[in-house]
N, C-alpha and C. Protein backbone atom coordinates (compact mmCIF):
# COMPACT_ATOMS: atom_id res chain seq x y z
N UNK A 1 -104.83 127.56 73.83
CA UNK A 1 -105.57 128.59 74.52
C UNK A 1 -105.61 129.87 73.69
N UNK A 2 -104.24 130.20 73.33
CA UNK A 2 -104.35 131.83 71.95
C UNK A 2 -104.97 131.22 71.07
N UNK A 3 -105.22 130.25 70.25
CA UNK A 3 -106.45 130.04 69.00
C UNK A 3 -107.66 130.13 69.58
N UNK A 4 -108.14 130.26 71.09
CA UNK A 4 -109.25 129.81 70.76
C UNK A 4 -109.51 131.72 71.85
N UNK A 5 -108.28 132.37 71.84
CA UNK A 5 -108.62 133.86 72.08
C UNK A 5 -108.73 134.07 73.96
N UNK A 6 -107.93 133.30 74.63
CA UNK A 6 -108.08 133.06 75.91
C UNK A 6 -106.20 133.37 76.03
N UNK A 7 -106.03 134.15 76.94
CA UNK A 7 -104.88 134.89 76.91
C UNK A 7 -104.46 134.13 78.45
N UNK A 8 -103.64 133.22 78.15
CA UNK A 8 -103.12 132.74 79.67
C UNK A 8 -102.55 133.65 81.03
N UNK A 9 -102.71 133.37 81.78
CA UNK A 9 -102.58 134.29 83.27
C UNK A 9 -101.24 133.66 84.04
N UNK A 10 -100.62 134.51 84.62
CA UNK A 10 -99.09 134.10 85.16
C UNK A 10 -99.37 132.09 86.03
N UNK A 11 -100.45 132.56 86.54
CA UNK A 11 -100.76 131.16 87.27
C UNK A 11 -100.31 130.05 86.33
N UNK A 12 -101.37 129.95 85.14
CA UNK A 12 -101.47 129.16 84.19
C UNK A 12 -99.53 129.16 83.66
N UNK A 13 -99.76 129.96 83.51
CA UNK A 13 -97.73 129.52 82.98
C UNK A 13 -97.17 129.21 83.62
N UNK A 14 -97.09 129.46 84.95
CA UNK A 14 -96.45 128.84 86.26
C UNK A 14 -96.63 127.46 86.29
N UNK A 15 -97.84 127.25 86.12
CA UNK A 15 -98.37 125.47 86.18
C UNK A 15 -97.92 124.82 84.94
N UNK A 16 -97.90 125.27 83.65
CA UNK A 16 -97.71 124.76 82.08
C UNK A 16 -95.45 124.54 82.68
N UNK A 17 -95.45 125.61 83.16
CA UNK A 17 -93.79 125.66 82.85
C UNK A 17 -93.08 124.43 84.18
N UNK A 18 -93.63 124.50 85.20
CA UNK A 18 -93.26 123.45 86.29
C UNK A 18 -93.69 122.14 85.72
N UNK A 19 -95.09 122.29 84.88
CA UNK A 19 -95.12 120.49 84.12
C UNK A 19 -93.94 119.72 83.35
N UNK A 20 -93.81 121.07 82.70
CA UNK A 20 -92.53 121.03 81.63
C UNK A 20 -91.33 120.69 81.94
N UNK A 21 -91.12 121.17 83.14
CA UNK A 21 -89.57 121.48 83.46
C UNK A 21 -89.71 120.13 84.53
N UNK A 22 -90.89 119.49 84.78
CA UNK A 22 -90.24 118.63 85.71
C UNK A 22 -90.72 117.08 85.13
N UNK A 23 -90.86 117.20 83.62
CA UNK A 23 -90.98 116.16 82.74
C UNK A 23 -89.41 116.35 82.17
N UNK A 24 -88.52 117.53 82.46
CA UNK A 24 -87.56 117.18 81.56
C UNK A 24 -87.35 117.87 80.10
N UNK A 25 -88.75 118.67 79.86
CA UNK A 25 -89.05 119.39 78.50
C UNK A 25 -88.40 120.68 78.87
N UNK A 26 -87.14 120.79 78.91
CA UNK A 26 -86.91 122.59 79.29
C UNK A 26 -87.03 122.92 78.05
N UNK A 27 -86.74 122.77 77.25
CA UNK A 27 -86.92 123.47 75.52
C UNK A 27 -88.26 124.01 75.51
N UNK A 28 -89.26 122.81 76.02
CA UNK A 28 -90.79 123.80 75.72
C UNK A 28 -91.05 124.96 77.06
N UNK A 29 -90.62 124.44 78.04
CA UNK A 29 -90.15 125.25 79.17
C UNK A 29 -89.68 126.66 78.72
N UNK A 30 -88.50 126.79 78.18
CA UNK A 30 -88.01 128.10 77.60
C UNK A 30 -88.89 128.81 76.54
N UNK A 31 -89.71 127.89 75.82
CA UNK A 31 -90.69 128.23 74.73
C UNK A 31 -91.55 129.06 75.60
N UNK A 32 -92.41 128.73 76.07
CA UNK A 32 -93.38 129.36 77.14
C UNK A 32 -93.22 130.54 77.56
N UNK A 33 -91.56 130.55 78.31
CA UNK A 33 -91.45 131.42 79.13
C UNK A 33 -90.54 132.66 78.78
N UNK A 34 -90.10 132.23 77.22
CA UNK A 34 -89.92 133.43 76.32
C UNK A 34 -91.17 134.35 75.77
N UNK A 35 -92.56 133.61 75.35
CA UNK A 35 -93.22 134.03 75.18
C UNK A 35 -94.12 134.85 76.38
N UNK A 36 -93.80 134.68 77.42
CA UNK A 36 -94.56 135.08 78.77
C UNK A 36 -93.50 136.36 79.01
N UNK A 37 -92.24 136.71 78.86
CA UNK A 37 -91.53 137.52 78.82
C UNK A 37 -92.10 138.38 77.64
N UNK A 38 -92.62 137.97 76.63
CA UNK A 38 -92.74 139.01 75.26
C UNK A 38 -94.51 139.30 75.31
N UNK A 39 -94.97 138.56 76.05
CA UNK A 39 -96.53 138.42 75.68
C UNK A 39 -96.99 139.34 77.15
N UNK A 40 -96.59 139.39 78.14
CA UNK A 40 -96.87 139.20 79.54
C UNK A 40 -97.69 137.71 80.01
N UNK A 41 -98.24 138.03 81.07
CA UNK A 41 -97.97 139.09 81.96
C UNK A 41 -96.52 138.91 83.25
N UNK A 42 -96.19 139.99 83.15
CA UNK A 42 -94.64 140.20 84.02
C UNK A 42 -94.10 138.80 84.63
N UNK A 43 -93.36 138.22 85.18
CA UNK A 43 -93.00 137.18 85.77
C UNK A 43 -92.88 137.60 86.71
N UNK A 44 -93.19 136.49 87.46
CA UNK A 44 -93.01 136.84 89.27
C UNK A 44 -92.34 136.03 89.38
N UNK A 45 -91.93 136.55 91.10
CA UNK A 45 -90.99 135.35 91.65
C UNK A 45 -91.37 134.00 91.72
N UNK A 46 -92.24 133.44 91.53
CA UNK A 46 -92.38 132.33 91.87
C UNK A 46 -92.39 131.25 90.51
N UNK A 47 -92.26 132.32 89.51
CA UNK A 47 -91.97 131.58 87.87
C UNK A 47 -90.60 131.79 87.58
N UNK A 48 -90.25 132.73 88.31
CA UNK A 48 -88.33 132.48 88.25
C UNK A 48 -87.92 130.96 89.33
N UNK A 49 -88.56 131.04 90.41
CA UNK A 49 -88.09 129.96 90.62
C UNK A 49 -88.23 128.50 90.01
N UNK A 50 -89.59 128.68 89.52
CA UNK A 50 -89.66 126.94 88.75
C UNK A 50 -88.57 127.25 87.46
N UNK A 51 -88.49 127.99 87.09
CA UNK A 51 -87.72 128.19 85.69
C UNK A 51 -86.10 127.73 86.31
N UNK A 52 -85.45 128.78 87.25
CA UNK A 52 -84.06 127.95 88.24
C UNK A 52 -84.46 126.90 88.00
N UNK A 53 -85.34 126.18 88.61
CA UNK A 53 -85.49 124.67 89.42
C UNK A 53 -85.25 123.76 88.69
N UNK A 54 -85.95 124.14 87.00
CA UNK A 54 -85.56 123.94 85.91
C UNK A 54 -84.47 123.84 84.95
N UNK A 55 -83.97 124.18 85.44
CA UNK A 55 -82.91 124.17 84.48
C UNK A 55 -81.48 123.81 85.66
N UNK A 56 -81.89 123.70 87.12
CA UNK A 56 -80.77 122.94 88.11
C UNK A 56 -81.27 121.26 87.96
N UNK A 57 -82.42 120.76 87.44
CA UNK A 57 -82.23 119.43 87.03
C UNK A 57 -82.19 119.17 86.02
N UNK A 58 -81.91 120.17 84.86
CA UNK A 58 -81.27 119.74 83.53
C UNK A 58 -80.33 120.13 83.70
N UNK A 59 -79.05 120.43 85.04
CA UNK A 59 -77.99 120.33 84.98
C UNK A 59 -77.39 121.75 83.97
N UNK A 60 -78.14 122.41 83.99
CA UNK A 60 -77.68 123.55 83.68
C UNK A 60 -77.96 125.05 84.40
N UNK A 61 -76.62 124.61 85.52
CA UNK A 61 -76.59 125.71 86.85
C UNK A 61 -76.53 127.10 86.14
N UNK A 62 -75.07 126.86 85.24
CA UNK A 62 -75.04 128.57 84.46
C UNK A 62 -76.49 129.15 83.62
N UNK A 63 -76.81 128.15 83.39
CA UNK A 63 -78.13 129.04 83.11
C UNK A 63 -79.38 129.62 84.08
N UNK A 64 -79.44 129.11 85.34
CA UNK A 64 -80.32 129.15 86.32
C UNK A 64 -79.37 130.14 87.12
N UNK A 65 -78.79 130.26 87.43
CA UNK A 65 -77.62 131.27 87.80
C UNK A 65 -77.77 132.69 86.75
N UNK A 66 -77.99 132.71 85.70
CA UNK A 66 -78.43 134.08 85.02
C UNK A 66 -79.79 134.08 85.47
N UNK A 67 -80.77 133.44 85.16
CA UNK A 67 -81.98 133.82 85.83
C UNK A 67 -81.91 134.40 87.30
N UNK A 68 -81.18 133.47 88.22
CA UNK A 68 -81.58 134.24 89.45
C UNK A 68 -80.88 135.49 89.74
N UNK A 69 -79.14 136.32 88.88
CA UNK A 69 -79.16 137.37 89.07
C UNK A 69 -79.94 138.43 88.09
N UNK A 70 -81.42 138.07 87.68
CA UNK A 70 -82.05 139.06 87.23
C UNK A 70 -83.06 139.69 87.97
N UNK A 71 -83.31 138.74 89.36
CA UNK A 71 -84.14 138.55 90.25
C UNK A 71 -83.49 139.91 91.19
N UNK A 72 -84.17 141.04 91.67
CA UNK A 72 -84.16 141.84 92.42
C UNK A 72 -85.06 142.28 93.11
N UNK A 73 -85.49 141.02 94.37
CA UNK A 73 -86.34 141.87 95.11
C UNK A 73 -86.36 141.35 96.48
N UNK A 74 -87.60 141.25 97.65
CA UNK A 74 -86.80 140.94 99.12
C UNK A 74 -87.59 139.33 99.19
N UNK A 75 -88.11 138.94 97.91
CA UNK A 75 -88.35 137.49 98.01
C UNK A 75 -87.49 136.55 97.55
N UNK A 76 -86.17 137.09 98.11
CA UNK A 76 -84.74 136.19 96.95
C UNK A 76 -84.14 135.16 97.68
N UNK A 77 -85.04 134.85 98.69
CA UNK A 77 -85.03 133.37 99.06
C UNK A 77 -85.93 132.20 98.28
N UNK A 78 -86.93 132.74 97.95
CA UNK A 78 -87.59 131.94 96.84
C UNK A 78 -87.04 131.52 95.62
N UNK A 79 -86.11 132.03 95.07
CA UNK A 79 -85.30 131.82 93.76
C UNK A 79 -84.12 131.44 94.53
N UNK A 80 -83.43 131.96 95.44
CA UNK A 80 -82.25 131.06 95.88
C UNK A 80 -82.04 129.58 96.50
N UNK A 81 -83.39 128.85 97.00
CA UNK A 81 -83.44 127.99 96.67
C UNK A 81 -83.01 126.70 96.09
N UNK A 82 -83.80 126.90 95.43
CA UNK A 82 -83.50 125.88 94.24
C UNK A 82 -82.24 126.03 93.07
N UNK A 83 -81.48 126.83 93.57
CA UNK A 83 -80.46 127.03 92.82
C UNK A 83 -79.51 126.34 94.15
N UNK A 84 -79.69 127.03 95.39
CA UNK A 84 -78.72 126.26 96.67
C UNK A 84 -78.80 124.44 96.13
N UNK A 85 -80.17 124.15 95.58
CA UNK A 85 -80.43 123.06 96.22
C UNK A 85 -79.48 121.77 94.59
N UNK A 86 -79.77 123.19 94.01
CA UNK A 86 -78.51 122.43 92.29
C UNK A 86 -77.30 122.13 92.63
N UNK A 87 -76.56 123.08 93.42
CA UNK A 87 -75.48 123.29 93.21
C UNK A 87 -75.44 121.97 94.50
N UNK A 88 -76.00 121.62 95.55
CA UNK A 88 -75.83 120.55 96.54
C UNK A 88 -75.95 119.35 96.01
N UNK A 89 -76.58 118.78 94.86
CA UNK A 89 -77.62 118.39 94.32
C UNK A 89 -76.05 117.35 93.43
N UNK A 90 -75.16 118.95 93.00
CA UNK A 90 -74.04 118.43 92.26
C UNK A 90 -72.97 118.02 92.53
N UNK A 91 -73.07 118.63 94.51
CA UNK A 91 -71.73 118.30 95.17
C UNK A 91 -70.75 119.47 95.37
N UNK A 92 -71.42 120.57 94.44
CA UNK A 92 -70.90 121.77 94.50
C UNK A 92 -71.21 122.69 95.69
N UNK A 93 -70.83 122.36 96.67
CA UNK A 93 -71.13 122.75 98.20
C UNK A 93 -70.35 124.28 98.62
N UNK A 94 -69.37 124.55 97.52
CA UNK A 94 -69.11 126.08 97.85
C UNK A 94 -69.62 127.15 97.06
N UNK A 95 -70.62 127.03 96.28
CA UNK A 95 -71.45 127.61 95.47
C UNK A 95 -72.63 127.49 96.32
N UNK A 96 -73.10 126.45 96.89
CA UNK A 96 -74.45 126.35 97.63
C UNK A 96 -74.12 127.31 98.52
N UNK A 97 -73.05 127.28 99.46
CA UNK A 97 -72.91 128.51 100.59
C UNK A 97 -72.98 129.58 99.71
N UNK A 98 -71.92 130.12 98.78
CA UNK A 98 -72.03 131.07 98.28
C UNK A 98 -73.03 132.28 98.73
N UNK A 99 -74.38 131.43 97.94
CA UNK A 99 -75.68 132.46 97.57
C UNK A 99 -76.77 132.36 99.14
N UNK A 100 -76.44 131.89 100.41
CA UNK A 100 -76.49 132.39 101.32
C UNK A 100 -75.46 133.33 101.84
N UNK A 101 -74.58 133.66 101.69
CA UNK A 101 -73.81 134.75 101.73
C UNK A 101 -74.14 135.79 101.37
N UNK A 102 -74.54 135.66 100.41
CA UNK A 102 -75.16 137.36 99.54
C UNK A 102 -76.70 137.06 100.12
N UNK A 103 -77.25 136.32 100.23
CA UNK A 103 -78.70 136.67 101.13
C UNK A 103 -78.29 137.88 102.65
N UNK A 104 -77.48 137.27 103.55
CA UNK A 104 -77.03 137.45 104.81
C UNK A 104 -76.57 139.01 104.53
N UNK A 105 -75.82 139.37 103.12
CA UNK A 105 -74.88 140.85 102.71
C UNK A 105 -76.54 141.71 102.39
N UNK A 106 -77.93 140.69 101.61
CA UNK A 106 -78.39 142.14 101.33
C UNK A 106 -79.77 141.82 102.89
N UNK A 107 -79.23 141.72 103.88
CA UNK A 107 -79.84 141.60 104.88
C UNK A 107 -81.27 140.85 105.18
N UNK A 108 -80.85 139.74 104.25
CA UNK A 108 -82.20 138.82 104.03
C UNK A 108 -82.19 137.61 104.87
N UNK A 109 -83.28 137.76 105.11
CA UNK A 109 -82.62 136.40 107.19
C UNK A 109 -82.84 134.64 106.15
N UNK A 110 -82.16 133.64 106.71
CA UNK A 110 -82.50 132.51 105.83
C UNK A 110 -83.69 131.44 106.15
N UNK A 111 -83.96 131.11 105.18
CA UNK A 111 -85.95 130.47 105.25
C UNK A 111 -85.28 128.98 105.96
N UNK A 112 -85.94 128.51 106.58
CA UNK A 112 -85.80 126.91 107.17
C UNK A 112 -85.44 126.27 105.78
N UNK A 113 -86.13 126.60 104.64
CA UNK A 113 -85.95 125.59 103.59
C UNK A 113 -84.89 125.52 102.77
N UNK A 114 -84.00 126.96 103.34
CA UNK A 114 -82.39 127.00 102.98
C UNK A 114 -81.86 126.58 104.45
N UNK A 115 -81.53 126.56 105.16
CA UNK A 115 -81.01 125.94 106.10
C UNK A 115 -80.85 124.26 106.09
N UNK A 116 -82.31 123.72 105.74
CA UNK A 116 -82.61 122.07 105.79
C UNK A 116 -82.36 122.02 103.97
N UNK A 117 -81.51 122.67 103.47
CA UNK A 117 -81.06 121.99 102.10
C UNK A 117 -79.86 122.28 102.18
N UNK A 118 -79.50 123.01 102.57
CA UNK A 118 -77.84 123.33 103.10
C UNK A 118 -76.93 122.00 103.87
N UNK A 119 -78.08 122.10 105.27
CA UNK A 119 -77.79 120.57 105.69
C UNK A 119 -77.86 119.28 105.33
N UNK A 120 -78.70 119.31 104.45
CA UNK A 120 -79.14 117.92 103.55
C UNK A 120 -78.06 117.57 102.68
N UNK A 121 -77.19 118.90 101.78
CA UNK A 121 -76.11 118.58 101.18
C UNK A 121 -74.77 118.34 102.01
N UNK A 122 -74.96 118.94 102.62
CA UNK A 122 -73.48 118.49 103.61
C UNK A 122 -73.41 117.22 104.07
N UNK A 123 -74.58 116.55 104.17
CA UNK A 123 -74.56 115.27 105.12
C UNK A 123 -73.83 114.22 103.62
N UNK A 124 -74.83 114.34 102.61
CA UNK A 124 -75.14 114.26 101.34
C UNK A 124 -73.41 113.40 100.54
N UNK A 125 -72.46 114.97 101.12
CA UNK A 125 -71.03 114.68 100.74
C UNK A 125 -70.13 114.24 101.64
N UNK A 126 -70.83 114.00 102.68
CA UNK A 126 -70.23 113.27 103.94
C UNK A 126 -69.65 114.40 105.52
N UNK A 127 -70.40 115.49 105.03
CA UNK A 127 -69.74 116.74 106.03
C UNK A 127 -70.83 116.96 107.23
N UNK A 128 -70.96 115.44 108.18
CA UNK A 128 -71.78 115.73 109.20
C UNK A 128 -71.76 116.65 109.83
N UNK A 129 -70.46 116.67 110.31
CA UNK A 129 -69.83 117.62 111.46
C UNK A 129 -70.47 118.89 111.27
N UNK A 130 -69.62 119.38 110.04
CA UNK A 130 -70.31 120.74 109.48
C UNK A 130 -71.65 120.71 109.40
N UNK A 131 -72.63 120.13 109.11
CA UNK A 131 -74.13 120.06 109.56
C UNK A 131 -74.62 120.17 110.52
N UNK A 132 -73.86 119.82 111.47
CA UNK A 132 -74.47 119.80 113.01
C UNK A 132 -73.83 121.90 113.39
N UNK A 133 -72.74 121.75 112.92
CA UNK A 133 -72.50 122.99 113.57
C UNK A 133 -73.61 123.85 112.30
N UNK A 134 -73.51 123.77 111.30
CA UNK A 134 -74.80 124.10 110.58
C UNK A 134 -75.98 124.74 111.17
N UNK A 135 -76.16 123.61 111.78
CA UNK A 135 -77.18 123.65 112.53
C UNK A 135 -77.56 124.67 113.71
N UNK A 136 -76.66 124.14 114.46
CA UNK A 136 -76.19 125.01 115.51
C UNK A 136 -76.16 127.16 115.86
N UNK A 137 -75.85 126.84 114.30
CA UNK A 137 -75.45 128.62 113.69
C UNK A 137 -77.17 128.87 113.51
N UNK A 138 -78.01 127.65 112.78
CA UNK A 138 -79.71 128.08 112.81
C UNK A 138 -79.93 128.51 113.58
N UNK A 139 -79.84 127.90 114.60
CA UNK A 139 -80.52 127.84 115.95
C UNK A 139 -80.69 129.45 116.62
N UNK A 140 -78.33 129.63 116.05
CA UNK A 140 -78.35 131.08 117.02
C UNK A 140 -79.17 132.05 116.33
N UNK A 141 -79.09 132.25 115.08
CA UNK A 141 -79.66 132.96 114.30
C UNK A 141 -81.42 133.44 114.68
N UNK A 142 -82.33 131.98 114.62
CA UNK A 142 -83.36 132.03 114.75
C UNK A 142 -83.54 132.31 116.29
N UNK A 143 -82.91 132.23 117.13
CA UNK A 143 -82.93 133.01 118.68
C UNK A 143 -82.57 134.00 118.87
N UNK A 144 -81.77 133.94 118.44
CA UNK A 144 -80.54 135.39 118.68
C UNK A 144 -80.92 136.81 117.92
């Protein structure tokens, strides 16, 4: 697209970097999205999250874990995510709570799609119980 003088748009990298990252290519993944950091235009939240998402199924949490504390803003359920969903993903179930904790501290209410991955890992490692009361805590939350 730059040889032929056509300057890619966040969309377009969003789509090039989720191909990448969910073929398994994080190397060209990081290629991209170093250059989208140096080239623009700005990253949004929603290219931090494929980039996490990325690099929680190449099994590299500490690196998706620096990406998402660079993330400062009130869409940090979108990037927390897919980092909840690594760390469940690994069995690492007190790291998945973790980063709903600090959602709840900077007064950020939790999306259904952290709740139903929260529960999905608990069942996952055999912690029904705790799922149901899981659950239960949704419920009050989303009523209460």
């Amino acid at each position: 697209m730059l040889k032929r003088g056509i300057k890619p748009n966040i969309v377009t990298y969003n789509a090039f970097i989720h191909g990448l990252s969910n073929a398994a290519k994080m190397e060209e993944a990081v290629r991209l999205w170093d250059e989208l950091k140096i080239e623009g235009p700005v990253p949004d939240i929603f290219i931090y999250s494929v980039m996490i998402n990325g690099y929680c199924k190449a099994k590299k949490l500490e690196v998706g874990e620096k990406l998402f504390n660079e993330v400062h803003t009130q869409k940090f359920a979108v990037v927390c995510n897919p980092l909840i969903r690594g760390y469940c993903e690994n069995g690492n179930m007190l790291e998945a709570f973790r980063l709903p904790d600090q959602m709840k501290s900077r007064g950020i209410a939790l999306t259904v799609v952290t709740y139903s991955t929260l529960t999905h890992g608990l069942c996952a490692v055999g912690r029904v119980e705790e799922a149901k009361n899981f659950i239960d805590e949704m419920r009050r939350d989303r009523t209460g």
